[in-house]
N, C-alpha and C. Protein backbone atom coordinates (compact mmCIF):
# COMPACT_ATOMS: atom_id res chain seq x y z
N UNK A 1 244.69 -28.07 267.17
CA UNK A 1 243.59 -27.32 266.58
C UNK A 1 243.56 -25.92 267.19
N UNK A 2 243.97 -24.82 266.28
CA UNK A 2 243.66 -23.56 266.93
C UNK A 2 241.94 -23.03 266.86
N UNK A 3 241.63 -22.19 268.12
CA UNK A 3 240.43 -21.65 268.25
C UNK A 3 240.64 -20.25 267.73
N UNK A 4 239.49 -20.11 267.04
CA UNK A 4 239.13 -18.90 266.53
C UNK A 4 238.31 -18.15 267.49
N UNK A 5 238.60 -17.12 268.15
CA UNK A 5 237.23 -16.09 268.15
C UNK A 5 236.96 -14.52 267.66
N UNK A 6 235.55 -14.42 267.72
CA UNK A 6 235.60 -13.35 266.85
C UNK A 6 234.61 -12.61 267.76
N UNK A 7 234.75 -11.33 267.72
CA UNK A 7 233.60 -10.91 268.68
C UNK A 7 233.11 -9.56 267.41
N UNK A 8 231.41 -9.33 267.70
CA UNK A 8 231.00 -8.71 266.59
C UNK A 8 229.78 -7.95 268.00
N UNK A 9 230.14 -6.64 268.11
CA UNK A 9 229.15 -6.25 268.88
C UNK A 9 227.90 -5.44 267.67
N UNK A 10 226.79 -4.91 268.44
CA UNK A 10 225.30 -5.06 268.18
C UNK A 10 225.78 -3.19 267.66
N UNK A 11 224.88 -3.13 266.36
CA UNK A 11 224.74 -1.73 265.51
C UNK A 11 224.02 -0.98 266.57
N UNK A 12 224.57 0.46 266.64
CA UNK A 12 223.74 1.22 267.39
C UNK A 12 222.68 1.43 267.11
N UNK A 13 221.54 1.43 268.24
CA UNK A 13 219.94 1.65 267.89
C UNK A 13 219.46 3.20 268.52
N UNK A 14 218.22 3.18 268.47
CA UNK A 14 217.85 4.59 268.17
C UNK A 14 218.15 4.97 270.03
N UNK A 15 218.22 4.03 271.08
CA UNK A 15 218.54 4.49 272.35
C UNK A 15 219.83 4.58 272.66
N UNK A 16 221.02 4.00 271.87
CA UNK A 16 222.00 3.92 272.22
C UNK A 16 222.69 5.65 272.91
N UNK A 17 222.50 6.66 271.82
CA UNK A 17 223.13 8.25 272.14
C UNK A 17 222.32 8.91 273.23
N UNK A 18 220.81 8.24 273.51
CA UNK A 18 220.40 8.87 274.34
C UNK A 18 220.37 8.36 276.10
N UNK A 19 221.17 7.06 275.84
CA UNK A 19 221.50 6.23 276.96
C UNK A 19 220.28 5.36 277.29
N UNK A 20 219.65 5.01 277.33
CA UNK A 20 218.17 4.61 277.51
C UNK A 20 218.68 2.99 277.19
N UNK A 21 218.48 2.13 278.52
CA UNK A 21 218.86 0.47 278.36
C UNK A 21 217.76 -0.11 277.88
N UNK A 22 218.46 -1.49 277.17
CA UNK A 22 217.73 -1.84 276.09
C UNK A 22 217.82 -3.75 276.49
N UNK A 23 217.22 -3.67 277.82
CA UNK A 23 216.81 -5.33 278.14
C UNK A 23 216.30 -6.55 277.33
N UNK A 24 215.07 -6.26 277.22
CA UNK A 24 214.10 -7.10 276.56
C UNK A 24 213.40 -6.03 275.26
N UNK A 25 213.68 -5.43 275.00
CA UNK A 25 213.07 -4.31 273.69
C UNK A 25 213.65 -4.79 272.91
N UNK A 26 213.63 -4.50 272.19
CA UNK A 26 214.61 -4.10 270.58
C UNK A 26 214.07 -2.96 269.75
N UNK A 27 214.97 -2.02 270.15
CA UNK A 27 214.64 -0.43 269.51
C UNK A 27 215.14 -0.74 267.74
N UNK A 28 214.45 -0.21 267.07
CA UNK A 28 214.78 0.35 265.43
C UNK A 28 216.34 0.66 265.71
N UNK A 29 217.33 0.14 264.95
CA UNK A 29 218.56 0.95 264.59
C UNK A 29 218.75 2.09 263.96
N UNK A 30 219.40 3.00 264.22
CA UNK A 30 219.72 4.24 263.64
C UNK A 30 220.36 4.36 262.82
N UNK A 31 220.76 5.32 261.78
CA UNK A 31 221.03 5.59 260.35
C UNK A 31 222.39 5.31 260.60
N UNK A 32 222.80 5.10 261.66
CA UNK A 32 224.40 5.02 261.77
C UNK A 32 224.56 3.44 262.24
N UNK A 33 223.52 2.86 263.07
CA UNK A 33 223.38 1.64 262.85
C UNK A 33 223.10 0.56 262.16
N UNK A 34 222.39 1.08 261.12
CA UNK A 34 222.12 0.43 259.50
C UNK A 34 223.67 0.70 258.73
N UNK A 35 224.25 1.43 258.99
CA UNK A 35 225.54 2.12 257.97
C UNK A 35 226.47 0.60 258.85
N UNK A 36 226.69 0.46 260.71
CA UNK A 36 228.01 -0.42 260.72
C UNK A 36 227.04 -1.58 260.28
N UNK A 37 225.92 -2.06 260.44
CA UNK A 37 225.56 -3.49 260.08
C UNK A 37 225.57 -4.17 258.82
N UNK A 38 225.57 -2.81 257.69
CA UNK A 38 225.96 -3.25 256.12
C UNK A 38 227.27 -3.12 256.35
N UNK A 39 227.82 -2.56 257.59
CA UNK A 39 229.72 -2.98 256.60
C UNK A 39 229.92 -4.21 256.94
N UNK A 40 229.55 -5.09 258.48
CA UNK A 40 229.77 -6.33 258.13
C UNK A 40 228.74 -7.64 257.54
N UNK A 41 227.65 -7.12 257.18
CA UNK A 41 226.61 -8.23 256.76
C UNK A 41 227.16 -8.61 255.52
N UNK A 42 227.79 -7.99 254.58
CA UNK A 42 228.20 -8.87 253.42
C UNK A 42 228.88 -10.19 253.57
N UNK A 43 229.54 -10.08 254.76
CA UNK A 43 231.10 -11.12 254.22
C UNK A 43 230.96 -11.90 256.13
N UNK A 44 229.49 -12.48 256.57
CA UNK A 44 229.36 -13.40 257.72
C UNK A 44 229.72 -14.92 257.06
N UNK A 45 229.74 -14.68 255.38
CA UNK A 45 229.71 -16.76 255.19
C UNK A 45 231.71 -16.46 255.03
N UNK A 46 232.75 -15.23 254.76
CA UNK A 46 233.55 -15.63 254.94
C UNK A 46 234.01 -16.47 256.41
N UNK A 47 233.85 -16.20 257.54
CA UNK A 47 233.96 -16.17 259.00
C UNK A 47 234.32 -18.03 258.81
């Protein structure tokens, strides 16, 4: 049985460019983080 993995890191949010860590928050994503999260939200039931 081969293992698959896939690694899918987190859309940039509005602290990401300004460096500002993001523990327990969850900042709004930014216009560029809404843009990578629609390129892969279509196609998570191919996976």
């Amino acid at each position: 049985m081969a293992v698959r993995i896939i690694y899918v890191r987190h859309a940039e949010s509005l602290w990401n460019p300004i460096g500002r860590y993001q523990g327990r928050l969850d900042p709004e994503l930014s216009r560029r983080g809404h843009k990578q999260a629609g390129t892969f939200s279509p196609h998570p039931q191919e996976i």
